[in-house]
Structure formats: structure tokens, C-alpha cells
Protein backbone atom coordinates (compact mmCIF):
# COMPACT_ATOMS: atom_id res chain seq x y z
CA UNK A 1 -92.50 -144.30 223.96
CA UNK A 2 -89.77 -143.75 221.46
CA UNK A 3 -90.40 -147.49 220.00
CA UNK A 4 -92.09 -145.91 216.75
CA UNK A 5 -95.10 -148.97 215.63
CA UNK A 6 -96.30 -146.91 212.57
CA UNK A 7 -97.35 -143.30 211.15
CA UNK A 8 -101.07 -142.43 210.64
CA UNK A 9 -101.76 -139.90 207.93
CA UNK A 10 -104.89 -137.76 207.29
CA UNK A 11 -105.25 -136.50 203.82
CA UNK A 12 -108.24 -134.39 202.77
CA UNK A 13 -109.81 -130.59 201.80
CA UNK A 14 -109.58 -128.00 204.20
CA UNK A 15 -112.34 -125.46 202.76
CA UNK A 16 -113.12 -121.83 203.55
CA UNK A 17 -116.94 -121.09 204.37
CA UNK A 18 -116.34 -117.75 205.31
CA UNK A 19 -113.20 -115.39 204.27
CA UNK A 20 -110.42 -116.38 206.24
CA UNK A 21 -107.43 -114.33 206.99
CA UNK A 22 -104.01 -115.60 208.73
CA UNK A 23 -101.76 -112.59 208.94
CA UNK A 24 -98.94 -111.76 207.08
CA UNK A 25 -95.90 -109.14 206.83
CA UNK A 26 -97.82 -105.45 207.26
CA UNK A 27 -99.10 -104.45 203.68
CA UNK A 28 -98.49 -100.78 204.82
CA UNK A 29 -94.75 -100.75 203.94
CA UNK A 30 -95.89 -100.86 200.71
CA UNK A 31 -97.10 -97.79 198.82
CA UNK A 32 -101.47 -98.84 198.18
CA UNK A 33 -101.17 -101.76 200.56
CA UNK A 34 -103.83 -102.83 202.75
CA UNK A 35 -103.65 -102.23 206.11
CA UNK A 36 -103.46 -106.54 207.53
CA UNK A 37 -102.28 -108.91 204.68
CA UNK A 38 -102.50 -112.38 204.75
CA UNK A 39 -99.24 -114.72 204.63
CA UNK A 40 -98.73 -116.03 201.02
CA UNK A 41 -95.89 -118.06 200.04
CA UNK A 42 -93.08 -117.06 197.57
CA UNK A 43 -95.36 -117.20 194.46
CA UNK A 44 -98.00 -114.91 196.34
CA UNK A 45 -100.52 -117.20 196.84
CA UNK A 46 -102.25 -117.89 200.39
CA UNK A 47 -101.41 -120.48 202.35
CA UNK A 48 -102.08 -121.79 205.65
CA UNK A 49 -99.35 -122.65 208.14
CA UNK A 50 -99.64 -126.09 209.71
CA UNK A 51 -98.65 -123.95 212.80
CA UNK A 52 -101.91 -121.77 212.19
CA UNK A 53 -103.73 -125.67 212.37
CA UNK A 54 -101.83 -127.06 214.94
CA UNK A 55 -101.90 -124.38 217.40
CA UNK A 56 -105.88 -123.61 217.03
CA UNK A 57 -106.49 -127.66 217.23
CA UNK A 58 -104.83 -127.76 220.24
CA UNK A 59 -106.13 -124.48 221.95
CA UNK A 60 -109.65 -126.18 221.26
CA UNK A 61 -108.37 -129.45 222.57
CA UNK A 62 -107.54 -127.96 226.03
CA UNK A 63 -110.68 -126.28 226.63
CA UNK A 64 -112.55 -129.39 225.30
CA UNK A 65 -110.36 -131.84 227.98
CA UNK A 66 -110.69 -128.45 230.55
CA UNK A 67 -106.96 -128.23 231.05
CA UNK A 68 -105.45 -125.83 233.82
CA UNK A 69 -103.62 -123.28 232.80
CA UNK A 70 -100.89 -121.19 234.33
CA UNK A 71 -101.15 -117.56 234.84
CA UNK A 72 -99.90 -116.23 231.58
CA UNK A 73 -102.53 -118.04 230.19
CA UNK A 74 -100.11 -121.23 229.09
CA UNK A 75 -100.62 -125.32 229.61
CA UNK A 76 -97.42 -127.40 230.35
CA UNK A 77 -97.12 -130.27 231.71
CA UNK A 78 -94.11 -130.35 233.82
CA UNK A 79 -93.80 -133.32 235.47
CA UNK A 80 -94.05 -136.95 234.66
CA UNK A 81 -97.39 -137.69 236.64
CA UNK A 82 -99.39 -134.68 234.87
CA UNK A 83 -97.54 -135.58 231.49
CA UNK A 84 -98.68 -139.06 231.99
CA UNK A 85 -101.71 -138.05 232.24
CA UNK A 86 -102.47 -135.61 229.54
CA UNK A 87 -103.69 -136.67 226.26
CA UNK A 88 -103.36 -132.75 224.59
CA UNK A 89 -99.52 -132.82 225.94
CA UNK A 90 -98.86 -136.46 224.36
CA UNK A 91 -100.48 -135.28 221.20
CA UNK A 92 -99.51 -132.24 220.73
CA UNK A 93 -96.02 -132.48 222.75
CA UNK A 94 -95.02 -130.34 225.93
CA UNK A 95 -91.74 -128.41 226.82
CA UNK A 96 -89.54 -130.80 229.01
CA UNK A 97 -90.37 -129.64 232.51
CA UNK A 98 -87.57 -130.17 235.38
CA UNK A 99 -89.53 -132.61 236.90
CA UNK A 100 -89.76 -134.72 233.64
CA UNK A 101 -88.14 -137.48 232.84
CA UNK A 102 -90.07 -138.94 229.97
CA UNK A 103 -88.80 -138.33 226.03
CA UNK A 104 -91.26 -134.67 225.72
CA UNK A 105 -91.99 -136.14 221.71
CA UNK A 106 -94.98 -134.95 220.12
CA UNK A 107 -97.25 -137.26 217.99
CA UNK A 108 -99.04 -135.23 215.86
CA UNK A 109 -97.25 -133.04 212.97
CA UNK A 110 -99.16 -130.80 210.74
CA UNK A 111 -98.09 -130.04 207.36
CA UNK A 112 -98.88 -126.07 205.80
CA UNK A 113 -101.95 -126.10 203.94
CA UNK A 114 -101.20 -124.84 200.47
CA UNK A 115 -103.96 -123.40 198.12
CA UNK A 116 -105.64 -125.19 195.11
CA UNK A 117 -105.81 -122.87 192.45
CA UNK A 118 -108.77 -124.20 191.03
CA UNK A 119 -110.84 -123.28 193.87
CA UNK A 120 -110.80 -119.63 192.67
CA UNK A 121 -111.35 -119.44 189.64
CA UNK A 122 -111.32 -116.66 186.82
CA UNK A 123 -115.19 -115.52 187.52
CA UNK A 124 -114.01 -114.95 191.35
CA UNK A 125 -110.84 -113.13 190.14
CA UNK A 126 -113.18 -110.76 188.80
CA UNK A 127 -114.78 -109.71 191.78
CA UNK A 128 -112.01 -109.59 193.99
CA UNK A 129 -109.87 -106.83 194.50
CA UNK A 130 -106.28 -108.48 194.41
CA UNK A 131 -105.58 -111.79 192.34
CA UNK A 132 -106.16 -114.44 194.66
CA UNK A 133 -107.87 -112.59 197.79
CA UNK A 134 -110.36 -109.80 198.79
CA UNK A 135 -110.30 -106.98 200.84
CA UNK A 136 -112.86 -106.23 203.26
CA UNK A 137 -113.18 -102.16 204.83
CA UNK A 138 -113.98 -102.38 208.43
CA UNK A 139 -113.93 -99.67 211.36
CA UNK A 140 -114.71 -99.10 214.62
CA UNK A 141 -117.91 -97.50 216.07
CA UNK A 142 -118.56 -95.26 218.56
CA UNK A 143 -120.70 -97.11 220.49
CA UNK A 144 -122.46 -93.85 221.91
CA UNK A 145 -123.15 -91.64 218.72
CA UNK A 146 -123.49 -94.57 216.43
CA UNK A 147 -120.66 -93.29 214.36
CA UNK A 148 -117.11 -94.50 213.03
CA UNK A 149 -114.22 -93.54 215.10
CA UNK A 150 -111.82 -91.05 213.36
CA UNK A 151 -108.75 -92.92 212.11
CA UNK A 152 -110.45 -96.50 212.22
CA UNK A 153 -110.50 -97.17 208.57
CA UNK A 154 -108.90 -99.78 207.87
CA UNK A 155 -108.28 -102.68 205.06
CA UNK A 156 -108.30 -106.39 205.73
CA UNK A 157 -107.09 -108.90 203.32
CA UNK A 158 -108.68 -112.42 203.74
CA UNK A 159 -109.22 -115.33 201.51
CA UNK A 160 -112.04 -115.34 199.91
CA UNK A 161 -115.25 -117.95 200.58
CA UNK A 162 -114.93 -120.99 198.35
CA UNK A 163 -111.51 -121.40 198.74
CA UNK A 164 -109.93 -124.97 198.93
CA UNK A 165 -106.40 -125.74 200.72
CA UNK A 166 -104.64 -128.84 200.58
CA UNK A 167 -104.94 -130.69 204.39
CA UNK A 168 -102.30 -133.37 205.89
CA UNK A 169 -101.89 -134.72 209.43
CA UNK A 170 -99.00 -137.33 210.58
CA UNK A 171 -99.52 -138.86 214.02
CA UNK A 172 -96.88 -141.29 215.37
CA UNK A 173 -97.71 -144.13 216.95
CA UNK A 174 -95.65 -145.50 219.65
CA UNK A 175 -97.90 -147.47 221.68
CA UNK A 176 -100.73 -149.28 220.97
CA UNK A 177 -103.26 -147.62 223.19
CA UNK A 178 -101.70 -144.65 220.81
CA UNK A 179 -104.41 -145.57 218.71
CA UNK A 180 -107.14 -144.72 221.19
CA UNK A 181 -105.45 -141.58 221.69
CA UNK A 182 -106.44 -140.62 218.50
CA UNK A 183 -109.83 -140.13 218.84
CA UNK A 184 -108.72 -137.08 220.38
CA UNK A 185 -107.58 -135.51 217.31
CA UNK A 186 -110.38 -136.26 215.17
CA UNK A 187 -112.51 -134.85 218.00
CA UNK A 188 -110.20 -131.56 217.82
CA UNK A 189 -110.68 -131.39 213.88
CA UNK A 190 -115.02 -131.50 214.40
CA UNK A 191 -114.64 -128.89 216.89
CA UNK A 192 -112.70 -126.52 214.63
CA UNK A 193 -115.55 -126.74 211.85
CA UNK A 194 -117.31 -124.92 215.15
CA UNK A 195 -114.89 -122.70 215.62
CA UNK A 196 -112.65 -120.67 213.58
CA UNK A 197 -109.41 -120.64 212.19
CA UNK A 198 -107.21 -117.29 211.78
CA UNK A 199 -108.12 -114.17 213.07
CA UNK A 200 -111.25 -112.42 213.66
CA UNK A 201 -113.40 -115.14 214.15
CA UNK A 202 -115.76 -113.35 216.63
CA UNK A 203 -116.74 -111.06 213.42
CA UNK A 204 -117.73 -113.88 211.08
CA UNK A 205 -113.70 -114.91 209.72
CA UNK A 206 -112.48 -118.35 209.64
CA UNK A 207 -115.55 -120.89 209.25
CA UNK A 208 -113.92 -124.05 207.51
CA UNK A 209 -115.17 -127.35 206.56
CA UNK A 210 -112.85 -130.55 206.07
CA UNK A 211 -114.09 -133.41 203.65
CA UNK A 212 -112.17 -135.65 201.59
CA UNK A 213 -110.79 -137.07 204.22
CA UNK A 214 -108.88 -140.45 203.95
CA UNK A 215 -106.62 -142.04 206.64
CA UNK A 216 -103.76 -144.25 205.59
CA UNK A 217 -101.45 -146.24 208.68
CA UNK A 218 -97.82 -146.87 207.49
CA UNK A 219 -96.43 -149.64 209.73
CA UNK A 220 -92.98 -149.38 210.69
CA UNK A 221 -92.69 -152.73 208.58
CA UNK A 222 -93.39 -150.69 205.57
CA UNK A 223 -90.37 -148.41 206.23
CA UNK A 224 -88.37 -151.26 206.33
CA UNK A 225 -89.66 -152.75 203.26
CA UNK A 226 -89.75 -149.62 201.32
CA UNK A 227 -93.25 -150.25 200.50
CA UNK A 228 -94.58 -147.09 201.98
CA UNK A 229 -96.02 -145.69 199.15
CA UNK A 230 -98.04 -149.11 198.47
CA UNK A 231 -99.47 -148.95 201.74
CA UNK A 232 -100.40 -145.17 201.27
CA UNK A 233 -102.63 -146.47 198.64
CA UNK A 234 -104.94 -149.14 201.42
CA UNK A 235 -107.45 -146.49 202.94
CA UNK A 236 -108.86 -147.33 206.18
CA UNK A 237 -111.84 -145.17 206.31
CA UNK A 238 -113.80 -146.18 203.48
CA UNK A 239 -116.32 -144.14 203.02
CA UNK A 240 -115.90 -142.00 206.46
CA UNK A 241 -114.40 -139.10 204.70
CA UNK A 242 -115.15 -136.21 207.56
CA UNK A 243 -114.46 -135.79 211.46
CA UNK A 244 -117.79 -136.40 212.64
CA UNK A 245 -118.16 -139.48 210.52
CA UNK A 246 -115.16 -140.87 211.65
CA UNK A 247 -116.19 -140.33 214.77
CA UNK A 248 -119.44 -141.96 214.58
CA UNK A 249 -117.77 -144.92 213.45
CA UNK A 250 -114.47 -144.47 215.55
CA UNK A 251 -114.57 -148.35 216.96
CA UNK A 252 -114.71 -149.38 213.20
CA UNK A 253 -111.67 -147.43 212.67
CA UNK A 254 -109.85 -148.45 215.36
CA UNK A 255 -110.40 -151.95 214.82
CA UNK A 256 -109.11 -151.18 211.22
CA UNK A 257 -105.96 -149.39 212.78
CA UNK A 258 -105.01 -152.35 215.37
CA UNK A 259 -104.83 -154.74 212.22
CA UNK A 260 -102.43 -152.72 210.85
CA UNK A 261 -99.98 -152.65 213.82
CA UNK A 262 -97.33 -154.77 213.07
């Protein structure tokens, strides 16, 4: 398993449909801040934490394969039979169980998402409250009298709809049927454009829609010869630039990714 054959990367556009907000240090410590802040990174802008990705692909990943899980709500694989025979562990990698003897390596790595400027531009910045986000009021009703709970005020920073972040996905291959195992992580991708990503979901936060989309395969050949960069530039996916069209022509693209084993 540790025999790397070659790296497949997935650039694209992640895009926000709705306001999305993925918390952030407490804006409260601050005199005027809002109540939840996003994260932003050290020039202030919003970002999106390949952890934030990774984690939610894989939660939906586990419910779409119907997983057990343990009773603090947690699935790992902890032996080499049920490792063996998990594609969301081999994907998405597994704590090393006492029972396990295989190398616990996960396949797919998620880089953080950072923001492209140009996607909110000057005639947004006028209608939001702070310069590259928005603050929504929300409270809590009493569901009796119809009324807002005392105290239940509060403000909620979240990016604001229209926003574009920069997406990018590395999954090793070590085996050939690797390659089939895939599949699994555009699948994961599609179902997140149903979902949500961030917080608050349930109330209308988080809707995102990837396009762009182009998948390279870097051969472990081309990290001997140092000709990674050339190979970056040989697309695979043609014009399949979302999940569900990769999808709909997955056999296409796997044929395209077996050629390019070495």
C-alpha cells in the first residue's frame, strides 16, 4: 500500500450559493464585535480550512456507504478485516487500531480553500457590513407566544453569496484498483452541493457549488523526471468540469487514469 504509483489532483471553484460561515476566534473579545466570526487568515480575509472540506466530505461519505458508528458517535476501523474493507477509512485514513497491522495512510489530502478577491467586488462591499463579509441578526423564538427570547440577539458573520474560493484535492494512489476507489470521492463532492458546508446549514448556511473542475494524474515517473509541472498541464477530464459530470462519465475517466499509471 505504501508503493506510491502516482498523485491525482482536483483543481477547480468552490462557490458560495448561500452565506456561508466557518467559525472563527469569538468576535466578542473585541469591543463592537459580532457575536460568531468567521476564521480569516492573517490578512483578514475568509478562508476555508481543507479540514472544514475534508471532515464534511467524509461525514457525508459514511452515511452515504451507511457506516457503523461507535457510541460517541465516531467511525474507526480498528482492525485489518474492517479496514480492508472500508473505502471512507482508505480514503480518508483511520487511527491505527490494536488489531491493525496495515500502514493506517490516508489517500486523500485537502488543501484550505483561500478566497478570490474578485468574487466580491466593490458594489458588494457596499452592502455589506464589514469589508469582505456580512452580518446576519438572528434570535430565538418562543415557540408559544410567537416572540423573541430575552437575551437571544445575536450577530452572525458569514460570507456573503457569490463568493468564490480557490478548491484543491490530492489523492494518492497506491494501487491500481486505487483508481476505482475514487469514484468515491467524486461521489462525496456531488453530495456536498446537497448538503452544506460550515455551520448552520439547517437554517439556509452553506449551499456551495464546485465547477471548474480539472483533474491532472502525476505518475510517480514524473517525480522522478522532474517533469511534474508538464504533466500538471495534460487534463484528463476534458470537458467534465463538475462532480456529477464526472460521474456520468466516470468509466471514461478511469480509462483515462489507468493510461496514466506507469
Amino acid at each position: 500500500m505504501s508503493n506510491l504509483l502516482g498523485k491525482i489532483i482536483i483543481r477547480g471553484t468552490l462557490t458560495a450559493i448561500t452565506g456561508i460561515r466557518v467559525g472563527g476566534a469569538t468576535g466578542g473579545l473585541k469591543i463592537g464585535g459580532v457575536d460568531l466570526n468567521v476564521i480569516t487568515d492573517p490578512e483578514g480575509k475568509p478562508y476555508i480550512p481543507g479540514s472544514s472540506i475534508k471532515g464534511k466530505t467524509r461525514a457525508l461519505a459514511e452515511y452515504y456507504q451507511g457506516v457503523r458508528f461507535d457510541s460517541k458517535g465516531r467511525h474507526l476501523c480498528t482492525t485489518d478485516a474492517a479496514y480492508a474493507d472500508c473505502p471512507v477509512c482508505q480514503i480518508w485514513g483511520t487511527l491505527a487500531g490494536k488489531d491493525i497491522t496495515i500502514p493506517c495512510l490516508t489517500r486523500l489530502q485537502v488543501r484550505d480553500a483561500f478566497l478570490d478577491e474578485s468574487s466580491i467586488p466593490q458594489e458588494i462591499k457596499d452592502n455589506i457590513e464589514l469589508e469582505w463579509t456580512e452580518v446576519k441578526f438572528e434570535t430565538a423564538i418562543n415557540r408559544i407566544k410567537g416572540t423573541a427570547l430575552d437575551g437571544s440577539l445575536r450577530q452572525v458573520e458569514r460570507v456573503p453569496a457569490g463568493a468564490r474560493f480557490g478548491l484543491e484535492l490530492i489523492y494518492n494512489v497506491f494501487r491500481p484498483e486505487d483508481l476505482a476507489l475514487f469514484k468515491l470521492v467524486l461521489e462525496s463532492l456531488q453530495l456536498l452541493e446537497h448538503d452544506y458546508l460550515g455551520g448552520m446549514g439547517s437554517r439556509g448556511y452553506g449551499r456551495v457549488e464546485l465547477s471548474n473542475l480539472s483533474v491532472f494524474f502525476n505518475s510517480k515517473s514524473d517525480y522522478e523526471a522532474g517533469t511534474v509541472e508538464a504533466a500538471s498541464e495534460r487534463r484528463l477530464n476534458g470537458h467534465l468540469t463538475t462532480p456529477a459530470l464526472l460521474l456520468k462519465n466516470f468509466p471514461e475517466l478511469l480509462t483515462a487514469m489507468q493510461g496514466a499509471l506507469p
